[in-house]
N, C-alpha and C. Protein backbone atom coordinates (compact mmCIF):
# COMPACT_ATOMS: atom_id res chain seq x y z
N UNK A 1 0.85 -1.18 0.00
CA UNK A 1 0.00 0.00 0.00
C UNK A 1 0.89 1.23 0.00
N UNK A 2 0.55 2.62 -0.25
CA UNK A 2 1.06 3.41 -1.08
C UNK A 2 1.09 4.48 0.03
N UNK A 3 2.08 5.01 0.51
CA UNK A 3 2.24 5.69 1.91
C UNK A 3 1.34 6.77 2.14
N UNK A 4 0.78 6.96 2.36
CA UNK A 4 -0.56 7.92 3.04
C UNK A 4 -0.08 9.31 3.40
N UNK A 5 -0.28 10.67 3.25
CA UNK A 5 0.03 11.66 3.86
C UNK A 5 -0.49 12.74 4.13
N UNK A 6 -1.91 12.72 5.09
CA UNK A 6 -2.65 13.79 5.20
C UNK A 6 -2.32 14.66 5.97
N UNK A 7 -2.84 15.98 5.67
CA UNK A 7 -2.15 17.06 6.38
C UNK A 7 -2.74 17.07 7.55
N UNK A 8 -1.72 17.21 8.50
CA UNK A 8 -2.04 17.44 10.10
C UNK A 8 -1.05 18.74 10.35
N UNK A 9 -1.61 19.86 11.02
CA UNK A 9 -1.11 20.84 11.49
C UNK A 9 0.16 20.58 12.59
N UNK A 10 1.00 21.23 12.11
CA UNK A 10 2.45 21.08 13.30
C UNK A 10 2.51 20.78 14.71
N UNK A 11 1.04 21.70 15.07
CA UNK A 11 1.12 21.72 16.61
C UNK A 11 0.32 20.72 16.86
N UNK A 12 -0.05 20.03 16.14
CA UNK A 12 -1.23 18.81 16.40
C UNK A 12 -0.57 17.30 16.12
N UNK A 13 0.73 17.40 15.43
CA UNK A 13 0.93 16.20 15.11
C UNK A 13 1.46 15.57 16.18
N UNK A 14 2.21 15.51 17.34
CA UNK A 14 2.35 15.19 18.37
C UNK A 14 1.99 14.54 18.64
N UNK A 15 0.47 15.46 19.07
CA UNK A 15 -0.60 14.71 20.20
C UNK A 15 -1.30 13.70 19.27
N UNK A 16 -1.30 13.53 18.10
CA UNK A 16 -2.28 12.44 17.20
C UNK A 16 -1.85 11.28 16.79
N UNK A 17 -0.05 11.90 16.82
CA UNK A 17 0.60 10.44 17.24
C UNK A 17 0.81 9.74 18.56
N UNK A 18 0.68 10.63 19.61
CA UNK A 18 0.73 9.85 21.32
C UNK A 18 -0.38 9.08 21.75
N UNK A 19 -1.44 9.63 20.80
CA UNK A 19 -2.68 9.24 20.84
C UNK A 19 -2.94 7.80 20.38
N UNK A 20 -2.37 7.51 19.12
CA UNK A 20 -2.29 6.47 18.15
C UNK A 20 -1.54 5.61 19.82
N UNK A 21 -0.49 6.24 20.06
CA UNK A 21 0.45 4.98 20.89
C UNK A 21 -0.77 4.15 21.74
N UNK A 22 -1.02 5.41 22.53
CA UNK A 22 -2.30 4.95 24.03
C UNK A 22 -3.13 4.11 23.20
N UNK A 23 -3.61 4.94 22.47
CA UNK A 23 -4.74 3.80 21.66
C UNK A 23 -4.46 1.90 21.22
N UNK A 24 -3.38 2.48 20.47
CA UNK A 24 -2.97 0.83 20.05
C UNK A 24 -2.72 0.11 20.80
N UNK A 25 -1.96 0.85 21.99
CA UNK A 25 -1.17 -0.08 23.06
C UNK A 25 -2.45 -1.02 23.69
N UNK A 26 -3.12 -0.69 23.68
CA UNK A 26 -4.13 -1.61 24.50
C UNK A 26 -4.41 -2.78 24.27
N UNK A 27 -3.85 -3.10 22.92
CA UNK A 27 -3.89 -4.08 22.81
C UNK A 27 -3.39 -4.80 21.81
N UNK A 28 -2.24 -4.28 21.28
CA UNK A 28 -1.33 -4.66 20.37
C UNK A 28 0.38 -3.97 20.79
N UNK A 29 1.29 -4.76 20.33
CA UNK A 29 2.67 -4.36 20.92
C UNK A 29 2.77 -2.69 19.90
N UNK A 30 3.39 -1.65 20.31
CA UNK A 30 3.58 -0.77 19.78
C UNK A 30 4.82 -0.12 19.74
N UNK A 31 5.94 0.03 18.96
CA UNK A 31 7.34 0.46 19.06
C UNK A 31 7.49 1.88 18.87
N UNK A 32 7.87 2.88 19.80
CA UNK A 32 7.55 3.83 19.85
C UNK A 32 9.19 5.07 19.12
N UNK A 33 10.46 4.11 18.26
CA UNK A 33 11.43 4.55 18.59
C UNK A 33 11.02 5.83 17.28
N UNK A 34 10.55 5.53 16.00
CA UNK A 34 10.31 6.73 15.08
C UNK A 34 8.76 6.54 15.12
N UNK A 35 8.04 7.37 15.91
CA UNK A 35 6.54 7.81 15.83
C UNK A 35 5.81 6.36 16.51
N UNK A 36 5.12 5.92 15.71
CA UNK A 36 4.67 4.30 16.18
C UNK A 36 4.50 3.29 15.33
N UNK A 37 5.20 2.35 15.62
CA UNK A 37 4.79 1.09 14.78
C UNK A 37 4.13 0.28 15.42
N UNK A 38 3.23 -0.29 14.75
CA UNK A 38 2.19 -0.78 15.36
C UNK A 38 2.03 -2.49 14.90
N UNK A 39 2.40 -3.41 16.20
CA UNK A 39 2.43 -4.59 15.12
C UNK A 39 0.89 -5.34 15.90
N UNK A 40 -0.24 -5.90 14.03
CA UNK A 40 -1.23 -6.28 14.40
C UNK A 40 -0.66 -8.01 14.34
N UNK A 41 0.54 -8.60 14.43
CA UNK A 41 0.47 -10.21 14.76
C UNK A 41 0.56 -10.52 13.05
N UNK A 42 0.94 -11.56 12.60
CA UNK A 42 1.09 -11.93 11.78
C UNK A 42 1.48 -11.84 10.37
N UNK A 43 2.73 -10.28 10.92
CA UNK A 43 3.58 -10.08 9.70
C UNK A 43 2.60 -8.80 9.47
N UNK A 44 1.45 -8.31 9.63
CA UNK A 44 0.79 -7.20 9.77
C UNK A 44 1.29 -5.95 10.53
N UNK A 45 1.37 -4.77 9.99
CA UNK A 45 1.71 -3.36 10.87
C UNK A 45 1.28 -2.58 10.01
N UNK A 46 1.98 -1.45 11.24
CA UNK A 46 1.07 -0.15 10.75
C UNK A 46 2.04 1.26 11.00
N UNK A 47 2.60 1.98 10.18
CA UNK A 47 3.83 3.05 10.90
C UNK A 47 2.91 4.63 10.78
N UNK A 48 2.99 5.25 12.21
CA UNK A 48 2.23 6.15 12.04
C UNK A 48 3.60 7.28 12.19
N UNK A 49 3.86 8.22 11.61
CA UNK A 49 4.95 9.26 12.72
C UNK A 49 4.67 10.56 12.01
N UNK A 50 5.57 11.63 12.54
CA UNK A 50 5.47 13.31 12.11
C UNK A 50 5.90 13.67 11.20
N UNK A 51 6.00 14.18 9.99
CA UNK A 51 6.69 14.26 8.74
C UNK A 51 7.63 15.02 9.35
N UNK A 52 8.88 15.32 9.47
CA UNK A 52 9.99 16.57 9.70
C UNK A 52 9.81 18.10 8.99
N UNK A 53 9.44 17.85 7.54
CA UNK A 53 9.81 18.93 6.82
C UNK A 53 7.90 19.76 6.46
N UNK A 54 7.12 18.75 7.18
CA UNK A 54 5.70 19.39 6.13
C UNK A 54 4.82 19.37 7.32
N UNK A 55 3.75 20.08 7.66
CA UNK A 55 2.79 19.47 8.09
C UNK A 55 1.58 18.53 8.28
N UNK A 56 2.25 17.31 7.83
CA UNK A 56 1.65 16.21 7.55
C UNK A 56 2.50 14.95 8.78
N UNK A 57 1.53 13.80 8.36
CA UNK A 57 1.79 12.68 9.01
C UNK A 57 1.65 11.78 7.87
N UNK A 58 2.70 10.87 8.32
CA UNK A 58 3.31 9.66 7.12
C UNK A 58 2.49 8.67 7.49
N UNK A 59 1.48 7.93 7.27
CA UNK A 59 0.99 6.59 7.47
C UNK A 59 1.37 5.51 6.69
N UNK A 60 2.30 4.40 6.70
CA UNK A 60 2.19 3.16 6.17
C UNK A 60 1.57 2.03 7.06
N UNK A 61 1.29 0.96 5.71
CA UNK A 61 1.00 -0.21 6.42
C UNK A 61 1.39 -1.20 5.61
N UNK A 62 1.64 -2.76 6.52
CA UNK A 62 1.77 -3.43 5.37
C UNK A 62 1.26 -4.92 5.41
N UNK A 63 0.75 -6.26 5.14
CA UNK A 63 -0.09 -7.10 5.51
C UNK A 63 0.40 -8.29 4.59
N UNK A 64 0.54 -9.50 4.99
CA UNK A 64 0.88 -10.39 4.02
C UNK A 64 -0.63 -11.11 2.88
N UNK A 65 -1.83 -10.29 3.50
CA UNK A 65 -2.62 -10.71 2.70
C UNK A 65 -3.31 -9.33 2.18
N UNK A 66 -4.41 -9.58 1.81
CA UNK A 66 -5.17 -8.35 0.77
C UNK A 66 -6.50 -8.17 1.69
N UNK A 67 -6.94 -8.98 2.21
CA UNK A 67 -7.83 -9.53 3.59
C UNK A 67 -7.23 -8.51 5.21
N UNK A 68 -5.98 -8.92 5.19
CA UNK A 68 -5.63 -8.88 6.33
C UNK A 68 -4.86 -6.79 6.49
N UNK A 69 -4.10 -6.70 5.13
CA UNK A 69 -4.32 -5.36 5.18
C UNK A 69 -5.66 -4.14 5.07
N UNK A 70 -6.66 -4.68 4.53
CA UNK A 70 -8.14 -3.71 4.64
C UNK A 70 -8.42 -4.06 6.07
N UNK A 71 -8.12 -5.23 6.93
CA UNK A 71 -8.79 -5.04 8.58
C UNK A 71 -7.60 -4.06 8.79
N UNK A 72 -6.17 -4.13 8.61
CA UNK A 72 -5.34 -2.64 9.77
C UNK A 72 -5.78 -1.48 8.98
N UNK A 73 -6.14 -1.19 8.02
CA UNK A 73 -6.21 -0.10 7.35
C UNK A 73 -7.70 0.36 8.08
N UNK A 74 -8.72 -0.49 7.84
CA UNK A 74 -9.69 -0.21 8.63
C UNK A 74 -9.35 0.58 10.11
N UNK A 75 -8.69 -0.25 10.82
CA UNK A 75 -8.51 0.42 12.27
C UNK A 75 -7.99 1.60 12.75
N UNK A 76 -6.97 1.29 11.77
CA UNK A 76 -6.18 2.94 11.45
C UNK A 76 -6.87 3.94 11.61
N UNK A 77 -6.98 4.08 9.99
CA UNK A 77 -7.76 4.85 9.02
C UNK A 77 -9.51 5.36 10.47
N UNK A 78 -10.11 4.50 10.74
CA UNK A 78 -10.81 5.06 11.75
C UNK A 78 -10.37 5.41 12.87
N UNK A 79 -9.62 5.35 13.44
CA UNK A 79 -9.18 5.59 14.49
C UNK A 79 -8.63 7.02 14.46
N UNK A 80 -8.18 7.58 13.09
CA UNK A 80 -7.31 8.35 12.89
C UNK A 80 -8.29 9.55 12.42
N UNK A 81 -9.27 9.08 11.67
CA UNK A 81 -10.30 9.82 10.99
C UNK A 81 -11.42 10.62 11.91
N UNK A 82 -11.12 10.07 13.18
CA UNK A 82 -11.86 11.43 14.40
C UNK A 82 -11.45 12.53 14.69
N UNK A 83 -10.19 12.63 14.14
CA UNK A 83 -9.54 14.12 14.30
C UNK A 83 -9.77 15.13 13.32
N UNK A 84 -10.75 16.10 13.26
CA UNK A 84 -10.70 17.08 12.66
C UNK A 84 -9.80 17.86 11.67
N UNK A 85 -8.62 17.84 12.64
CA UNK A 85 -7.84 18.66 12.50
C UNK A 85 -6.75 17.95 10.88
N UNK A 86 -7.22 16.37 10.65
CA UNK A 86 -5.99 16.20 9.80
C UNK A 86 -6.96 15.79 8.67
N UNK A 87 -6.38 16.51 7.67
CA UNK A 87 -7.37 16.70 6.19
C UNK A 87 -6.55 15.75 5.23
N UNK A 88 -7.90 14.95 5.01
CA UNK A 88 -7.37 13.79 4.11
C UNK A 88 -7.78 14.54 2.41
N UNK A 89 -7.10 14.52 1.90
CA UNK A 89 -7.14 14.70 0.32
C UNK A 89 -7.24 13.89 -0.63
């Protein structure tokens, strides 16, 4: 899948990635060393972090099936899509 990059305002990207952490952590392992990686089990993840140079956030994901990436993309993608503030294009 094809790296994702909707605009999230500077002062917001932070908190929408700390958010992602708390969130995921609950119940999936989450590696917090560049933004969050998020592993859903079975070769499935999800990399959320702050772009450096733009006001955007980088989303990848990646899934060994076609099945199994539309469920993380699903979770994501909603999870992520309550924030106002980051405009998907």
């Amino acid at each position: 899948m094809p790296e994702l990059r909707p605009h999230c305002p500077d002062e917001k990207k932070s908190g929408v990635v700390n958010d992602a952490v708390r969130y995921f952590s609950r119940n999936n392992p989450v590696n917090t060393l560049d933004g969050a990686r998020i592993d859903f089990g079975d070769g499935a993840w999800a990399g959320i972090r702050q772009s450096n140079t733009a006001p955007r956030l980088s989303i990848c994901m990646e899934a060994r099936s076609e099945e199994k990436l539309e469920e993380v993309k699903g979770m994501v993608l909603g999870h992520l899509k309550k924030y106002r503030e980051i405009e998907w294009e």
